[in-house]
N, C-alpha and C. Protein backbone atom coordinates (compact mmCIF):
# COMPACT_ATOMS: atom_id res chain seq x y z
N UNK A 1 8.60 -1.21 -20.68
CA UNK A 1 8.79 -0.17 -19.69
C UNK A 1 9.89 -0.62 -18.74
N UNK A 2 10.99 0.00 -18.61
CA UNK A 2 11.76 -0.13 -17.88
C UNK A 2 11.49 0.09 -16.40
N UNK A 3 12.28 -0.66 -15.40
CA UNK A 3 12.18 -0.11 -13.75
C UNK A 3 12.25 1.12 -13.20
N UNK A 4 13.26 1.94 -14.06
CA UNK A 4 13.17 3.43 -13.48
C UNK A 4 11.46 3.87 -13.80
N UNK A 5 10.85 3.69 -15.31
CA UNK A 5 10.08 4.33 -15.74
C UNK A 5 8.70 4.02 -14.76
N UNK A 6 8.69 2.67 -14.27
CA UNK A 6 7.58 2.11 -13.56
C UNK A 6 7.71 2.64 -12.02
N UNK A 7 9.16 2.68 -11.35
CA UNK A 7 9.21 3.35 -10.00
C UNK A 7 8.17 5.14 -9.97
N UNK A 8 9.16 5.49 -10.93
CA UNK A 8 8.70 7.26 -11.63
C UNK A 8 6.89 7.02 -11.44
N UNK A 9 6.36 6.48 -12.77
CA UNK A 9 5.10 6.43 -12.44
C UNK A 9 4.32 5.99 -10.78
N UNK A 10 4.63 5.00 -10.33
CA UNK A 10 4.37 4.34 -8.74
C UNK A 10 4.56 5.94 -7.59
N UNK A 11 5.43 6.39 -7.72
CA UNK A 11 5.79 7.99 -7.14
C UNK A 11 4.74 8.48 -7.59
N UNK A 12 4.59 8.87 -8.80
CA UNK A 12 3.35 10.29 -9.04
C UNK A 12 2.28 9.24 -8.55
N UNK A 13 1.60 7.93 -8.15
CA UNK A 13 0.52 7.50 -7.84
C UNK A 13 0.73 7.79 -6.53
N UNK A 14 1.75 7.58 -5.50
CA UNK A 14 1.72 8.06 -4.32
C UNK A 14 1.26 9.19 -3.62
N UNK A 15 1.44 10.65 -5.18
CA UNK A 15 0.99 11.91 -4.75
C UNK A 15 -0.38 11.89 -4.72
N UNK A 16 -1.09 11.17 -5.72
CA UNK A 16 -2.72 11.26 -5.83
C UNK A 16 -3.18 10.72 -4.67
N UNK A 17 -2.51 9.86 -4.01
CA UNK A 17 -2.66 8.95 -2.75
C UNK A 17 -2.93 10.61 -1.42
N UNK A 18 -1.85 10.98 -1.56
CA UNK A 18 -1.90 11.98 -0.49
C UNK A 18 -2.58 13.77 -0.70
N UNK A 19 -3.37 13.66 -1.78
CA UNK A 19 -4.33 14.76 -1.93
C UNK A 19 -5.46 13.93 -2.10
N UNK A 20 -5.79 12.58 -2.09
CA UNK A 20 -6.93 12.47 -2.07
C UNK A 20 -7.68 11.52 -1.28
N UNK A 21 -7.00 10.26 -0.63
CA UNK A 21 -7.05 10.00 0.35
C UNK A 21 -6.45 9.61 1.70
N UNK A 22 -5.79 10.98 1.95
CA UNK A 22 -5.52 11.25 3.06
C UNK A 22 -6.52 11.07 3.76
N UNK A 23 -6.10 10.49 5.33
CA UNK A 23 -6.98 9.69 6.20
C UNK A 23 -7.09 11.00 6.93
N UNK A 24 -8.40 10.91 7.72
CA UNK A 24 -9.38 12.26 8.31
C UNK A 24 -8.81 11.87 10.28
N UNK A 25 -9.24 12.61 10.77
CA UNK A 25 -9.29 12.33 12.10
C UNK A 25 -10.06 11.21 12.58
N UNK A 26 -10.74 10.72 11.63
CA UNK A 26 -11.88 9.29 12.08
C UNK A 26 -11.23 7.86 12.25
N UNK A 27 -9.99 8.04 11.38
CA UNK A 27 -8.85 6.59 11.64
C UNK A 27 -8.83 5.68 12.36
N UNK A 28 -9.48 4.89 11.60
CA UNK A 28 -9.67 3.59 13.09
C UNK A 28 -8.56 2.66 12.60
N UNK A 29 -8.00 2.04 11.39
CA UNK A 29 -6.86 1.14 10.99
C UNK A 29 -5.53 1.70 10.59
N UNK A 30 -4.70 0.66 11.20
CA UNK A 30 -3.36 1.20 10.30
C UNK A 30 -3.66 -0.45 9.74
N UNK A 31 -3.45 -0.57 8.33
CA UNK A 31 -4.01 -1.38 7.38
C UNK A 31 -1.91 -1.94 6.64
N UNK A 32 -1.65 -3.08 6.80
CA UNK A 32 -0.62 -3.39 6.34
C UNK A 32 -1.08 -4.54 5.26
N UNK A 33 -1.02 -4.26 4.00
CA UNK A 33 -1.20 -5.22 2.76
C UNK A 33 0.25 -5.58 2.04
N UNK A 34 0.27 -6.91 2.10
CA UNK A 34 1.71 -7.51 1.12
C UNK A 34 1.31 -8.77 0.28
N UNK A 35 2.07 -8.91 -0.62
CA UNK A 35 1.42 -9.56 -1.79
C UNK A 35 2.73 -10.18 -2.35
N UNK A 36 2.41 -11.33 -3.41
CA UNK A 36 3.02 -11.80 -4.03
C UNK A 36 2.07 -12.58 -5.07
N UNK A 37 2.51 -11.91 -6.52
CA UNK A 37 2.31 -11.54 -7.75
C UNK A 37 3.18 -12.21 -8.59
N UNK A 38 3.07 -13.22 -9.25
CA UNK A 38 4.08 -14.14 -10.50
C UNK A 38 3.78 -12.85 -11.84
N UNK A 39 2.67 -12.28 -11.63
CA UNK A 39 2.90 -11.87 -13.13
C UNK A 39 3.06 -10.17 -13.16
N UNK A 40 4.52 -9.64 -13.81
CA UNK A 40 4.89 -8.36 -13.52
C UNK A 40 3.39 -7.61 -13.72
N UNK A 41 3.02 -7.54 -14.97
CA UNK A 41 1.88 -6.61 -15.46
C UNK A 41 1.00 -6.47 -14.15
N UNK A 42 0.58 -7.70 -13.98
CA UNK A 42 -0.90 -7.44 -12.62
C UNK A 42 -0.01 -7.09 -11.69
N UNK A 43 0.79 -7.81 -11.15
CA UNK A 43 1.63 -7.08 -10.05
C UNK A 43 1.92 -5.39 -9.62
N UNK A 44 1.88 -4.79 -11.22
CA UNK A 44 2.26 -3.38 -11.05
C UNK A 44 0.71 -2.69 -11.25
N UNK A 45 -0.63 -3.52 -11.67
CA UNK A 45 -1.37 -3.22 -12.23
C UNK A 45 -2.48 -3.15 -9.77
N UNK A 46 -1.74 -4.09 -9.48
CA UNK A 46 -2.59 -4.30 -7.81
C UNK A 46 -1.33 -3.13 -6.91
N UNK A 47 -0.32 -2.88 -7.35
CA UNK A 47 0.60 -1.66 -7.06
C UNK A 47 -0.15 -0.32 -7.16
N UNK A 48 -0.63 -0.08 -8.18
CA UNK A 48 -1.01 1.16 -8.54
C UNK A 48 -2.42 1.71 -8.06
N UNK A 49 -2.95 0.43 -8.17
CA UNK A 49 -4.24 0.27 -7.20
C UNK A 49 -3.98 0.88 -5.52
N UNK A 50 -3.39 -0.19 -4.77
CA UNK A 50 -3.24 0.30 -3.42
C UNK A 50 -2.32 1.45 -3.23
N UNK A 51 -1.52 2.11 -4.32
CA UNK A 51 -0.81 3.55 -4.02
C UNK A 51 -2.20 4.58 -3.79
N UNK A 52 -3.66 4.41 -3.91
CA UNK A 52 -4.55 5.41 -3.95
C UNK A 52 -4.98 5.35 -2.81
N UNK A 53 -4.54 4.27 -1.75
CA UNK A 53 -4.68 4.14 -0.82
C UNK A 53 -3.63 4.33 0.55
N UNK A 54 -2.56 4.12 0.25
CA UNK A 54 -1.66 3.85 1.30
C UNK A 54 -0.22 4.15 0.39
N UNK A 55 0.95 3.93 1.17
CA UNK A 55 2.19 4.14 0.52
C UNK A 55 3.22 2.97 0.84
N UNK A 56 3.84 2.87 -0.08
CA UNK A 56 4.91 1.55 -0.41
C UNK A 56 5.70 1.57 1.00
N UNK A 57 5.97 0.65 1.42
CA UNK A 57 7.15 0.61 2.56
C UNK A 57 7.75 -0.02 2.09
N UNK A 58 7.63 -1.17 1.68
CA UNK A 58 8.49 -2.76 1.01
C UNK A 58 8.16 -2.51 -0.70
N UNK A 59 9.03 -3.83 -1.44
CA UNK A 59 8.16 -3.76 -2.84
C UNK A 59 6.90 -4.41 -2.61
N UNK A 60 6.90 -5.52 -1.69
CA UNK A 60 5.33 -6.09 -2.28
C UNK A 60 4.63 -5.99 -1.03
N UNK A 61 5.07 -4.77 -0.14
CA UNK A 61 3.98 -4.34 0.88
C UNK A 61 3.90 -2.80 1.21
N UNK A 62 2.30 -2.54 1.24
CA UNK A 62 1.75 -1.05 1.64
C UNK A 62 1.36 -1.11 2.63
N UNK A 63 1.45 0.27 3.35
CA UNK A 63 0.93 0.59 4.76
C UNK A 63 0.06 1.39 4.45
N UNK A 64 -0.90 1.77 5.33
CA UNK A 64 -2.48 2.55 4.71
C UNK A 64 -2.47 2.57 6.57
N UNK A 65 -3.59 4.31 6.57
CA UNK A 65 -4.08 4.80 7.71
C UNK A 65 -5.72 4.60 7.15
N UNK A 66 -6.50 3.84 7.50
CA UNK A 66 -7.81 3.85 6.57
C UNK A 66 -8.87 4.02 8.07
N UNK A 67 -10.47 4.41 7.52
CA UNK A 67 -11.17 4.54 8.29
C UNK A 67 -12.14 3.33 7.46
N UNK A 68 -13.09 2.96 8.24
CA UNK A 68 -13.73 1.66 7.42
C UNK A 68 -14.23 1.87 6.34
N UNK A 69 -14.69 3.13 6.06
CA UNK A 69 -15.27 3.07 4.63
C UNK A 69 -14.27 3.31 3.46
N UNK A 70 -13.26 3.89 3.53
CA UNK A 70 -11.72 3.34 2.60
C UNK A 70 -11.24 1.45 2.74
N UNK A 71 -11.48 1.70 3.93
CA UNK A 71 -10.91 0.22 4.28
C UNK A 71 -12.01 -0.94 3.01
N UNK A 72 -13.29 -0.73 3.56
CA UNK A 72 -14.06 -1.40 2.60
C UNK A 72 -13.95 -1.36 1.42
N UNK A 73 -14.15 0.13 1.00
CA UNK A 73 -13.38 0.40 -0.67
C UNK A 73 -12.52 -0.58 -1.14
N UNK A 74 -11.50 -0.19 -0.42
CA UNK A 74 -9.98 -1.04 -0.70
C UNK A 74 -9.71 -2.34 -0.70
N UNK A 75 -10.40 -3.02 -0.14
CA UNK A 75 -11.33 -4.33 -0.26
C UNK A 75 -12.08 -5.22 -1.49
N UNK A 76 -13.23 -4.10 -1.39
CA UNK A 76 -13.73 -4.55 -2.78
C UNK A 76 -13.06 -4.19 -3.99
N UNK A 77 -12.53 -3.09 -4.50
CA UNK A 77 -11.44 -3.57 -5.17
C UNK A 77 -10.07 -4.48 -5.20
N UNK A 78 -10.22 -4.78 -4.26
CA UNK A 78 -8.91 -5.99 -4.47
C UNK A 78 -9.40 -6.83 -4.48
N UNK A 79 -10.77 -7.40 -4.58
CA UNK A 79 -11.43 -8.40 -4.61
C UNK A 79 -11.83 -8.29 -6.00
N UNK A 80 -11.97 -7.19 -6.89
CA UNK A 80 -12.23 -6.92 -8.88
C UNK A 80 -11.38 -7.48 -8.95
N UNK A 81 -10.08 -7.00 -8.91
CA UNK A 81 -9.16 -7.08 -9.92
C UNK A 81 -7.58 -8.28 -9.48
N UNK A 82 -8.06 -9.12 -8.28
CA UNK A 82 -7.37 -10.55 -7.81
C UNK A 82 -7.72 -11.44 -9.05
N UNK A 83 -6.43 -11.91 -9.22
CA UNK A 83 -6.61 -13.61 -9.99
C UNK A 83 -6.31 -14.66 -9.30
N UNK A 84 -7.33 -15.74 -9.50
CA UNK A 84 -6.98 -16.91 -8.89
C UNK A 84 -5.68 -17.31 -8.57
N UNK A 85 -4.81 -17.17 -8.75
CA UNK A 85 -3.23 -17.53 -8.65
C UNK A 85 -2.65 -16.72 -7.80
N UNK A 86 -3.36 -15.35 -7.44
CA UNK A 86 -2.55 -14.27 -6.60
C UNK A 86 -2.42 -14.57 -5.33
N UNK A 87 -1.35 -13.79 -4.25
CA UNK A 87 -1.95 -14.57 -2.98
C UNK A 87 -1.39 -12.66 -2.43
N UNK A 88 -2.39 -12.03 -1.84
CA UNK A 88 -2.53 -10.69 -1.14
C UNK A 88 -2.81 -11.30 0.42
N UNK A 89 -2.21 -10.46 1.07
CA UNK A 89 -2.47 -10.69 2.34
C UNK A 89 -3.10 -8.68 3.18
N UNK A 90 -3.75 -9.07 3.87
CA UNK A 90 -4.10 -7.62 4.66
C UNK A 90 -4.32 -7.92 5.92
N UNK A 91 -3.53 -7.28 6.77
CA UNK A 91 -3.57 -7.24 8.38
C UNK A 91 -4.15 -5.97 8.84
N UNK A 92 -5.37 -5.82 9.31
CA UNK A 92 -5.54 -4.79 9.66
C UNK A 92 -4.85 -4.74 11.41
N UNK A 93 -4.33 -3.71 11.47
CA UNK A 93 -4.02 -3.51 13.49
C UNK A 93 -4.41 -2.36 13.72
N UNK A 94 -5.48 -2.81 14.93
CA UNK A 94 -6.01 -1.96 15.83
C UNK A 94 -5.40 -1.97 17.00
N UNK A 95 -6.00 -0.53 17.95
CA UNK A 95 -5.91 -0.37 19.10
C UNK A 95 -4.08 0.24 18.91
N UNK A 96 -3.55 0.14 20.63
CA UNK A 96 -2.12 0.81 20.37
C UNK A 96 -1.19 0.02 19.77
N UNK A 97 -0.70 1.32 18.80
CA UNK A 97 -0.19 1.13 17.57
C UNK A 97 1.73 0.73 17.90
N UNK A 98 2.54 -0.25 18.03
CA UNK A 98 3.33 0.06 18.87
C UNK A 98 4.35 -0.75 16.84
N UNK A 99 5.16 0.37 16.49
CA UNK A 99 6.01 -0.02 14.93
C UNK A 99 7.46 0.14 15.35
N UNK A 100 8.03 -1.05 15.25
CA UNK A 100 9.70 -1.26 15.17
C UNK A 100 10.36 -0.52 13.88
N UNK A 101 11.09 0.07 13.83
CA UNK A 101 11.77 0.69 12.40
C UNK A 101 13.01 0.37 12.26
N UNK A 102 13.94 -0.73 11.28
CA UNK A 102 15.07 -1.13 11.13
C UNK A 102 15.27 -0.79 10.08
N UNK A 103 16.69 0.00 9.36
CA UNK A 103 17.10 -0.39 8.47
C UNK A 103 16.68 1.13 7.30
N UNK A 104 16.67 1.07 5.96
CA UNK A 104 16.30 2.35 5.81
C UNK A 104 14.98 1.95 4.88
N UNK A 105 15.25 3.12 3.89
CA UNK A 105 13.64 3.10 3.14
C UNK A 105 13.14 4.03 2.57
N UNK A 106 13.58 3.30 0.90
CA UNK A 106 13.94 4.45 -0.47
C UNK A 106 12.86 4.51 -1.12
N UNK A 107 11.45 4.26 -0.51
CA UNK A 107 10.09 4.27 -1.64
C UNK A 107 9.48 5.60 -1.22
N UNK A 108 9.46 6.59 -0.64
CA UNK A 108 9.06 7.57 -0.04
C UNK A 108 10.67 8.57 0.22
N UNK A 109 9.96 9.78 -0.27
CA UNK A 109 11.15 10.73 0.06
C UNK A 109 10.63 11.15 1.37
N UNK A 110 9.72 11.24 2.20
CA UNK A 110 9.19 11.86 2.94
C UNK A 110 9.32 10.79 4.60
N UNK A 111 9.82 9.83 4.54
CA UNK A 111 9.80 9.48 5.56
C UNK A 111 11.20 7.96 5.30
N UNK A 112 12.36 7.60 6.05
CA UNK A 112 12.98 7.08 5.88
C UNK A 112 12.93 5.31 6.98
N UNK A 113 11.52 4.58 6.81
CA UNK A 113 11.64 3.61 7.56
C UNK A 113 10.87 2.56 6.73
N UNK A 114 11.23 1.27 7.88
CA UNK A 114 10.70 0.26 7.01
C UNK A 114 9.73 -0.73 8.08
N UNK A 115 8.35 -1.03 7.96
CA UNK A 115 8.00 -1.79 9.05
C UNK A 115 8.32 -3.06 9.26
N UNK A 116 8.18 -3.71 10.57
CA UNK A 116 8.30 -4.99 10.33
C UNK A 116 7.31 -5.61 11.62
N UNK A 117 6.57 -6.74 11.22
CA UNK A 117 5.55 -7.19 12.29
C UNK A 117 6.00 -8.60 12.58
């Protein structure tokens, strides 16, 4: 599978992301997960996973609006399907939300930024 073909697919997982868990008015996290993955397959395989949750900002980091019981979800699955060798990181930030935006940001047609903490 080529890179175009795997971006293409990662996009249509983004849409299922936003008809199905779209975050409610109950939002208690903005949830920032980044990762680093030696092996492409799992790499695109813990990608496709957190697109049902949140949306790409970076390649090997998602931003997510979660309420705790997504948050937990999202959790215990990344706790299935981690291999010993992986190293995922998740910051949850609470309270006021204060995001620097530098630079641009081609993983989303819908919004043109990139975070940085």
């Amino acid at each position: 599978m080529d890179e175009y073909s795997i971006e293409k697919m990662l996009m249509e997982e983004e849409e299922h992301y936003e008809e199905e868990y779209a975050p409610d008015s109950k939002t208690k996290y903005t949830v920032l997960v980044i990762y680093d993955i030696i092996d492409n397959k799992h790499r695109l395989k813990i990608a496709k996973y957190l697109m049902r949750f949140g949306r790409r900002v970076q390649k090997s980091a998602f931003e997510a609006k979660l309420n705790k019981k997504l948050y937990d979800k999202m959790i215990s699955g990344l706790r299935s399907i981690t291999l010993k060798e992986d190293n995922i990181r998740i910051y949850k930030l609470r309270g006021t939300e204060e995001i620097t935006v530098i630079g641009s940001f081609d993983y989303s047609e819908e919004e043109n930024d990139i975070i940085i903490i």
